[in-house]
C-alpha atoms as a PDB file:
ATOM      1  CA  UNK A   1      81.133 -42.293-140.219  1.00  0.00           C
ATOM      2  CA  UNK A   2      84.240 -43.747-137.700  1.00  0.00           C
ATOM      3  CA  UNK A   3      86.072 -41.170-136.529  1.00  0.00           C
ATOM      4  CA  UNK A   4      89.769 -41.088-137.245  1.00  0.00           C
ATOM      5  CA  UNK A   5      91.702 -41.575-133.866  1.00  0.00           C
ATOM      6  CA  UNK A   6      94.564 -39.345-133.769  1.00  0.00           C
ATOM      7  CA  UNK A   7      97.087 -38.487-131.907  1.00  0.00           C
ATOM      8  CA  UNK A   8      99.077 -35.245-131.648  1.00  0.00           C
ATOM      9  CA  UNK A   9     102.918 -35.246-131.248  1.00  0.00           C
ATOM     10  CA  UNK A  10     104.655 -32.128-131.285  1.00  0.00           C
ATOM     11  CA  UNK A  11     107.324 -30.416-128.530  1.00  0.00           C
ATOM     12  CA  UNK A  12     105.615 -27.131-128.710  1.00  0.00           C
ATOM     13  CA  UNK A  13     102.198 -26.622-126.816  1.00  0.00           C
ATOM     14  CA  UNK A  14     101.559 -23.859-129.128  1.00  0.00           C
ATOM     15  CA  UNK A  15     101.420 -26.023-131.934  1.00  0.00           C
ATOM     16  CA  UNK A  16      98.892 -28.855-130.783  1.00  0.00           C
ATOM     17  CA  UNK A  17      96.578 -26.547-129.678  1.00  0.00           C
ATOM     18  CA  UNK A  18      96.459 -24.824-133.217  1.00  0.00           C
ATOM     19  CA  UNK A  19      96.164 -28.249-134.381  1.00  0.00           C
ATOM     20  CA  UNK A  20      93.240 -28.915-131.717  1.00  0.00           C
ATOM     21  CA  UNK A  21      91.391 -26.045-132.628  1.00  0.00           C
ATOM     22  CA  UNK A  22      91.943 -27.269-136.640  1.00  0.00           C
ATOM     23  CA  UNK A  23      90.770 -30.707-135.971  1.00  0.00           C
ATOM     24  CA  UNK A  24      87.390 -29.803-133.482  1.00  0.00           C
ATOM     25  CA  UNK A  25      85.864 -28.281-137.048  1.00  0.00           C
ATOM     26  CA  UNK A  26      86.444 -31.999-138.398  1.00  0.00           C
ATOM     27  CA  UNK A  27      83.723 -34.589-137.027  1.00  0.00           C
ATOM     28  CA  UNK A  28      85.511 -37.420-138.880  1.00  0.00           C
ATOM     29  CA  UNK A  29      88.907 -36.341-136.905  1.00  0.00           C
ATOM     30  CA  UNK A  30      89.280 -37.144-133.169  1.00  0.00           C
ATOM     31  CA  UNK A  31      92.306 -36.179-131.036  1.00  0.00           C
ATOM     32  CA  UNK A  32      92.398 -39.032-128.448  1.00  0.00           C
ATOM     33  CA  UNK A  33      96.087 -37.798-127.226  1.00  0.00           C
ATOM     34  CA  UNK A  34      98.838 -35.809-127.073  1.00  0.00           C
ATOM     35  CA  UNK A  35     102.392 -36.438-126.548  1.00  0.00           C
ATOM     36  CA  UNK A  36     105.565 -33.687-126.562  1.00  0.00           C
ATOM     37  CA  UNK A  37     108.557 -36.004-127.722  1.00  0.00           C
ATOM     38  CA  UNK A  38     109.046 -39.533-129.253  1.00  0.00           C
ATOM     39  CA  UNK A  39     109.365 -41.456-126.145  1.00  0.00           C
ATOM     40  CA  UNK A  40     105.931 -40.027-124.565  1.00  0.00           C
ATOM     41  CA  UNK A  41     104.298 -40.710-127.983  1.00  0.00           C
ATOM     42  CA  UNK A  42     105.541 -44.752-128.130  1.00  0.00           C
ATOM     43  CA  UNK A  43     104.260 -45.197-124.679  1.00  0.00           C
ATOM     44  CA  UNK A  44     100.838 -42.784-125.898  1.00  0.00           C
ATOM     45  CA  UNK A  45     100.761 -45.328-128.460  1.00  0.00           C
ATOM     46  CA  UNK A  46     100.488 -48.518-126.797  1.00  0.00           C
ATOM     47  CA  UNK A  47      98.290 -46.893-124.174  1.00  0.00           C
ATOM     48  CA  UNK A  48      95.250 -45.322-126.430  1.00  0.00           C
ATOM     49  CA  UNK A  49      95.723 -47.196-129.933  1.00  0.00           C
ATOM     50  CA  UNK A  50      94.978 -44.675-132.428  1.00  0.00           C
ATOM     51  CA  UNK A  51      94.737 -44.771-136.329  1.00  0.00           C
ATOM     52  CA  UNK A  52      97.025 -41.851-137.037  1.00  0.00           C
ATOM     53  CA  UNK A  53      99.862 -40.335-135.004  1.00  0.00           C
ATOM     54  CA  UNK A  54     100.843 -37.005-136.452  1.00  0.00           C
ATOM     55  CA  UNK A  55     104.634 -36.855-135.784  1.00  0.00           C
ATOM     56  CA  UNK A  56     106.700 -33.813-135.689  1.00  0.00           C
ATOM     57  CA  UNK A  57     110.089 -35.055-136.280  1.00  0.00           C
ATOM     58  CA  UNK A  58     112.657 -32.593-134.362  1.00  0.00           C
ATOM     59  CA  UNK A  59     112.048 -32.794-130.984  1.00  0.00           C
ATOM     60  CA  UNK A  60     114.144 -33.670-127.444  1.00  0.00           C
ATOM     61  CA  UNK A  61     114.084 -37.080-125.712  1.00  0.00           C
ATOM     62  CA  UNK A  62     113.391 -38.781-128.839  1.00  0.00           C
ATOM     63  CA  UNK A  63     113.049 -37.632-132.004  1.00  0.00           C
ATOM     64  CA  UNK A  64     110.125 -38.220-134.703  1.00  0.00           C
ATOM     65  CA  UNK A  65     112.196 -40.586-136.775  1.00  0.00           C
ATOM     66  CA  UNK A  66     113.017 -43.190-133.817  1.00  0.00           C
ATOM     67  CA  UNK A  67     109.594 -42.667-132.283  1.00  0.00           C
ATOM     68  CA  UNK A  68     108.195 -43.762-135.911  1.00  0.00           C
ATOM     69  CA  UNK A  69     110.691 -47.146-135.794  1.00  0.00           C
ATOM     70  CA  UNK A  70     109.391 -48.415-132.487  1.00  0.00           C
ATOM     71  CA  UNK A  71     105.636 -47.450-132.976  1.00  0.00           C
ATOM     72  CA  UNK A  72     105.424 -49.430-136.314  1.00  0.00           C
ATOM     73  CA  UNK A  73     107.814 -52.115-134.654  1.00  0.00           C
ATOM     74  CA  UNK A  74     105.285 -52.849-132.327  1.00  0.00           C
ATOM     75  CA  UNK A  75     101.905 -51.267-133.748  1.00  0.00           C
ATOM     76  CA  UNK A  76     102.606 -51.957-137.448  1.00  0.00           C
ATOM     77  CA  UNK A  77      98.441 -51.309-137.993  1.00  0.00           C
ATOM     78  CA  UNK A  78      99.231 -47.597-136.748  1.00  0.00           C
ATOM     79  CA  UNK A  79      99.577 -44.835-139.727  1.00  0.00           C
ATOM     80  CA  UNK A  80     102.201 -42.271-138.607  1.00  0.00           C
ATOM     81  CA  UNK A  81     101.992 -38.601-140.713  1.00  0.00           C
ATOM     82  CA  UNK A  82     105.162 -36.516-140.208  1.00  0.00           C
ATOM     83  CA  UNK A  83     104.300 -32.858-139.755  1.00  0.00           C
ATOM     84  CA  UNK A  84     107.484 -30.592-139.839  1.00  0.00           C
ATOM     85  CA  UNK A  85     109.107 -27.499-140.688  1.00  0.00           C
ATOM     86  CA  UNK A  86     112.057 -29.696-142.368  1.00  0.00           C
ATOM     87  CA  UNK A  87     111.625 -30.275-145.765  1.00  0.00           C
ATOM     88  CA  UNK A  88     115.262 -31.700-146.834  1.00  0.00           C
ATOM     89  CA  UNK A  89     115.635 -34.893-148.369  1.00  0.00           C
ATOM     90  CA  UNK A  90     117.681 -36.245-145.420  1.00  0.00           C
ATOM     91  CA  UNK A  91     114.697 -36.130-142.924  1.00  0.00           C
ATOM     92  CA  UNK A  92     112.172 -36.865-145.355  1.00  0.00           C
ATOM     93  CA  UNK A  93     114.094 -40.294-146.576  1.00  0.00           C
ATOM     94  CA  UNK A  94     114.778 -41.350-143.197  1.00  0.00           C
ATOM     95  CA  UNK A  95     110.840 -41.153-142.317  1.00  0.00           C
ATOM     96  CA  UNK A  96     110.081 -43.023-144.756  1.00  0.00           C
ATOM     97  CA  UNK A  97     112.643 -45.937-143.746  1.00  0.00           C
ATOM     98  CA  UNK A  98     111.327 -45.640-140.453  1.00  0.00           C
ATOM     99  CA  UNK A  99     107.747 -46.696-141.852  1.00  0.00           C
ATOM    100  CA  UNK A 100     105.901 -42.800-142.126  1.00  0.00           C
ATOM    101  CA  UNK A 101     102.514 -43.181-143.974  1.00  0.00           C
ATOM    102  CA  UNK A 102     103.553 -39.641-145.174  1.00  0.00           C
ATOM    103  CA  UNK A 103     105.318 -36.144-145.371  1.00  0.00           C
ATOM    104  CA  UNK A 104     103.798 -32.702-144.763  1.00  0.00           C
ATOM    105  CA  UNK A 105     105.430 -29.702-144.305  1.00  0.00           C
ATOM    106  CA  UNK A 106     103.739 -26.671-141.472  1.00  0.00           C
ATOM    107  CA  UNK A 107     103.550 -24.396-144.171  1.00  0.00           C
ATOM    108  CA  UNK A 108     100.795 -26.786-146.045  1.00  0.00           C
ATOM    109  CA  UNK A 109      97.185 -25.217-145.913  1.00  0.00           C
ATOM    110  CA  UNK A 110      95.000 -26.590-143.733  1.00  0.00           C
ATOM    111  CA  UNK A 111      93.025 -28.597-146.008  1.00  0.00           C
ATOM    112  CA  UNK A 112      96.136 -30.525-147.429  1.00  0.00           C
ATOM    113  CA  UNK A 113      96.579 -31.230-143.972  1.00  0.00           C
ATOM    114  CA  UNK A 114      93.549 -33.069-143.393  1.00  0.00           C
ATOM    115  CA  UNK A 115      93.148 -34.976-146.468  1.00  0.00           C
ATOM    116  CA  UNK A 116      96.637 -36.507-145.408  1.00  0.00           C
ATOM    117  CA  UNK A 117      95.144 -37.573-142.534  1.00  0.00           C
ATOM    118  CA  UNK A 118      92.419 -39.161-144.182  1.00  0.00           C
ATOM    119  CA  UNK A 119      93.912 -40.825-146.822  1.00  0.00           C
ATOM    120  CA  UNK A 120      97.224 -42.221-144.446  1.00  0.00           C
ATOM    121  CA  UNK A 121      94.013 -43.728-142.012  1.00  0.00           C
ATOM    122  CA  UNK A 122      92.963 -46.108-144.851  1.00  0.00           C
ATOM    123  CA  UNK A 123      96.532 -47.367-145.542  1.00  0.00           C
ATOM    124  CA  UNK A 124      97.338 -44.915-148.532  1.00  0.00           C
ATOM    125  CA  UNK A 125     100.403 -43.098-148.959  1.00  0.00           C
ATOM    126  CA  UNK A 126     100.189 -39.386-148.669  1.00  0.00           C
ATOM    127  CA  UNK A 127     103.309 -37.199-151.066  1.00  0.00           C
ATOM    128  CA  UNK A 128     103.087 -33.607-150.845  1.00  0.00           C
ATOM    129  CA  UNK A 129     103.784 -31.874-153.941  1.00  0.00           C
ATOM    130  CA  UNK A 130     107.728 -30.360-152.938  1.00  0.00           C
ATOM    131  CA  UNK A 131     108.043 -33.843-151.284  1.00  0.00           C
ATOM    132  CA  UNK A 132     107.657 -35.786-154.530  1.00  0.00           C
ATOM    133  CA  UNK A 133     110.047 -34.168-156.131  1.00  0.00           C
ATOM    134  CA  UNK A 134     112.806 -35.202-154.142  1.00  0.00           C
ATOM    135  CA  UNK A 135     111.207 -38.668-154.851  1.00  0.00           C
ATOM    136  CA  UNK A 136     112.005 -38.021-158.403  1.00  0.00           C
ATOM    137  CA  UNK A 137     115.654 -36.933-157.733  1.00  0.00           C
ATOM    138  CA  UNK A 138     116.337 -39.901-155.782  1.00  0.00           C
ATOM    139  CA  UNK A 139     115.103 -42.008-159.063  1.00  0.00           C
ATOM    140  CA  UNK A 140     117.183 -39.750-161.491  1.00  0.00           C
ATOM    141  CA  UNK A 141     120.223 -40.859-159.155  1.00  0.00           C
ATOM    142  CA  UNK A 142     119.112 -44.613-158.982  1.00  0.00           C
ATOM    143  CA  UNK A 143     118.972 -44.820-162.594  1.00  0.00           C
ATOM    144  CA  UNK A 144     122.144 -43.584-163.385  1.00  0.00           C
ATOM    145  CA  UNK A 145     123.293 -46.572-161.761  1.00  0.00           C
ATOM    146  CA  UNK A 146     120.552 -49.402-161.789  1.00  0.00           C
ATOM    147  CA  UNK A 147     118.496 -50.813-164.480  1.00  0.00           C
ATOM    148  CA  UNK A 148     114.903 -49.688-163.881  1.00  0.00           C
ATOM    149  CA  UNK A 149     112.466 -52.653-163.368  1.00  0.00           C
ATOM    150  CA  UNK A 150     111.135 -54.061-166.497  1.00  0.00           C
ATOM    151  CA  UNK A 151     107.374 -53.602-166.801  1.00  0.00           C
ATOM    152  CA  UNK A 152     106.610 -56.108-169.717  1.00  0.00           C
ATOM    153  CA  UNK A 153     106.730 -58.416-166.868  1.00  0.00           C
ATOM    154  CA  UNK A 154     103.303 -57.092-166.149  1.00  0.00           C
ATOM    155  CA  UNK A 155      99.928 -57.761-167.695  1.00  0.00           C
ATOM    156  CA  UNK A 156      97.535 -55.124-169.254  1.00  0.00           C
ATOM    157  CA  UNK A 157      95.509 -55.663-165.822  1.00  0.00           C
ATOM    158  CA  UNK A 158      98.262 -55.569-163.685  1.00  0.00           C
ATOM    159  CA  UNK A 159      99.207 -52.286-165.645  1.00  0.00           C
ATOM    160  CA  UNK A 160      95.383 -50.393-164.819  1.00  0.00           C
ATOM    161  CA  UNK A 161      96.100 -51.631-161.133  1.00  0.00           C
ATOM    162  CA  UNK A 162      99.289 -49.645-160.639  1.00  0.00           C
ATOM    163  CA  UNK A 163      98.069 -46.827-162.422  1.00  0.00           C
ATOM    164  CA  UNK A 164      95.174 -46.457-160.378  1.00  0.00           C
ATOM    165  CA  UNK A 165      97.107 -47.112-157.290  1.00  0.00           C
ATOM    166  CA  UNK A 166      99.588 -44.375-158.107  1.00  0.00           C
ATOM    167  CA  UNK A 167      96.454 -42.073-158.509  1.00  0.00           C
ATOM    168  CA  UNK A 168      95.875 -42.369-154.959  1.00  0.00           C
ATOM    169  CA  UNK A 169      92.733 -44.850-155.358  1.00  0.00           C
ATOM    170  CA  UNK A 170      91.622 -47.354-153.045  1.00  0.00           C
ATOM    171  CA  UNK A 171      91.435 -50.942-152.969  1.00  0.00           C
ATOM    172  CA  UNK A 172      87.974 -50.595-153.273  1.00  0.00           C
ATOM    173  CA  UNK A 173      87.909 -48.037-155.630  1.00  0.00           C
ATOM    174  CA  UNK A 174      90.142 -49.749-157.976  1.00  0.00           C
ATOM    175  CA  UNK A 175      87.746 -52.779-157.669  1.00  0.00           C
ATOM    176  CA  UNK A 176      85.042 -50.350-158.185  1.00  0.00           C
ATOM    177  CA  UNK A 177      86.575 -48.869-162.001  1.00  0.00           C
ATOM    178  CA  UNK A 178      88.232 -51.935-163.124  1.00  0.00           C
ATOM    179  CA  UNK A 179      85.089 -54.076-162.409  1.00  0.00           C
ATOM    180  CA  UNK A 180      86.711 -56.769-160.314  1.00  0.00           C
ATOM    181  CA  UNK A 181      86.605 -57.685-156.513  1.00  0.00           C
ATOM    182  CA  UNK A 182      88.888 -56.418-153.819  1.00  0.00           C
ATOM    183  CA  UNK A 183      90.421 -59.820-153.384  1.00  0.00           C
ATOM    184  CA  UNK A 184      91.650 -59.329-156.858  1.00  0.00           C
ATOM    185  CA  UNK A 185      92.803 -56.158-156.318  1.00  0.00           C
ATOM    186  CA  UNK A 186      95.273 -57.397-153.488  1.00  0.00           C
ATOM    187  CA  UNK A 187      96.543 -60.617-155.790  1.00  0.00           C
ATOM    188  CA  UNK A 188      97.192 -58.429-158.616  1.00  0.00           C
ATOM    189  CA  UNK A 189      98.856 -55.640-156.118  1.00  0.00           C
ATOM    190  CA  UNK A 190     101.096 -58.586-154.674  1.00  0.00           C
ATOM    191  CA  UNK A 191     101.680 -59.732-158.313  1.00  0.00           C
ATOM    192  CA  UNK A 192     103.276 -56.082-159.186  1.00  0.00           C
ATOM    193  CA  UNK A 193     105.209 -55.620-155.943  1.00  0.00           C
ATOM    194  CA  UNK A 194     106.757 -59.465-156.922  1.00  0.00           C
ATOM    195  CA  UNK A 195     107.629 -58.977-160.091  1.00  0.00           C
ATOM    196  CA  UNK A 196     108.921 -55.406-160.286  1.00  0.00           C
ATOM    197  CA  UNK A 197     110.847 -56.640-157.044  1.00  0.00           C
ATOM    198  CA  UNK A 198     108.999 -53.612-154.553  1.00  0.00           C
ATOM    199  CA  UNK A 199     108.556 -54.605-150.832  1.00  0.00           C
ATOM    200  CA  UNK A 200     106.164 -51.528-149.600  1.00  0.00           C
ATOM    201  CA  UNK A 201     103.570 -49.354-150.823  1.00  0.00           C
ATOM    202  CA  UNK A 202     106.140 -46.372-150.771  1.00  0.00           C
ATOM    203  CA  UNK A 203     108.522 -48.294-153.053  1.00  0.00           C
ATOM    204  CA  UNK A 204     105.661 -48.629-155.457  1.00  0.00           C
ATOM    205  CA  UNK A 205     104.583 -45.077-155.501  1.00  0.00           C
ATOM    206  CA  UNK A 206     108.634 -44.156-156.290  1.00  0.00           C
ATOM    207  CA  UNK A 207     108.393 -46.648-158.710  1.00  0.00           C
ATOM    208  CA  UNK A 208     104.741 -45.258-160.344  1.00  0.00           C
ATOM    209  CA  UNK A 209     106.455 -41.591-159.941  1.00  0.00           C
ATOM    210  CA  UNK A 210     109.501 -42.440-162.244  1.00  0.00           C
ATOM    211  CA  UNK A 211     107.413 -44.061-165.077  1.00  0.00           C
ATOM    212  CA  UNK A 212     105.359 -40.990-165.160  1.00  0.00           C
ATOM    213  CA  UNK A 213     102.168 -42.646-163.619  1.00  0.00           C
ATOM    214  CA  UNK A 214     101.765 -39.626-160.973  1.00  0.00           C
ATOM    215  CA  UNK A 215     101.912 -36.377-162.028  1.00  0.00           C
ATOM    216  CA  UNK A 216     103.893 -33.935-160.052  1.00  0.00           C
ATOM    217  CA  UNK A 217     102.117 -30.655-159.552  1.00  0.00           C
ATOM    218  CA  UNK A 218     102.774 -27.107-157.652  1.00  0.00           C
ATOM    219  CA  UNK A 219     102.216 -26.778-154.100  1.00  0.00           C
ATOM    220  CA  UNK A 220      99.249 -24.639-154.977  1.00  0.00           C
END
């Protein structure tokens, strides 16, 4: 198994190395670098080329959310996974403009931590539970003045894609279930995103979230 390259941004050295000694139990998970504010990280970036930067957002120099708009400006192949003690909708949204991968807060368990990690490295969206909820209020405030998408546009296929990529599945695993090839996977995924009029994968997921597709759970 390829490791997943990470690297480690955070202002406090206390923090990475709790995070170093979480991630040496892990022989899928690699720390290749560290960084201590968004400017060292973008140049940390360039320089080493890992799969995952875990972001904190708050931090001096430069903060998580402009260090996330220049990394995926210039290394859009790069997942970035916000790791913060701020779990209000204004920080959250604006990662997500900036191009995060996904949202966890410091008080997640350990595990929940690495399966982020894991999931954002193969180009999946990670939502923590409390953070998909504020997904939902932002729809609830959207609809009261837009008119949802209408999904009679889509096929029956086109329907079992989205649900099975709002269930967190895989290209491959969809392929896999539905009995079809990965290429057709990514024509019917570019069909949905066309017709429902979504231009990322976190738009989708919003979109999945409001018509019920993903269930929201507890944090435990």
């Amino acid at each position: 198994m390829t490791p997943v390259n990470l690297l480690l941004v955070d202002d406090h050295e206390i923090v990475r190395a709790g995070l170093r000694m979480l991630f040496s139990a892990e022989p899928d998970v690699r720390i290749v670098g560290e960084a201590a504010s968004g400017r060292e990280a973008i140049e940390q970036v360039a320089k080493l080329a890992p799969d995952v930067v875990l972001m904190d957002v708050a931090m001096p120099d430069m903060n998580g959310i402009e260090a996330t708009k220049r990394i995926k400006e210039t290394s859009p192949q790069v997942a970035v996974l916000a790791l913060t003690m701020h779990e209000d909708e204004e920080y959250f949204f604006e990662m997500l403009s900036a191009g995060a991968s996904g949202y966890v807060p410091k008080r997640a368990a350990p595990d929940d931590l690495l399966s982020a990690i894991r999931v954002v490295s193969h180009g999946e969206v990670f939502i923590y539970p409390s953070m998909a909820r504020l997904l939902v209020k932002d729809f609830l405030r959207r609809a009261e003045d837009t008119t949802p998408p209408d999904t009679e546009l889509l096929t029956p296929r086109e329907h079992e894609v989205l649900a099975c990529i709002a269930d967190g599945q895989t290209n491959r695993e969809i392929a896999e279930q539905l009995v079809i090839s990965v290429k057709t996977v990514d024509r019917h995924r570019e069909n949905i995103m066309r017709k429902l009029n979504l231009h990322n994968r976190v738009e989708l997921v919003r979109y999945a979230i409001e018509k019920g597709l993903i269930p929201i759970g507890s944090d435990g």
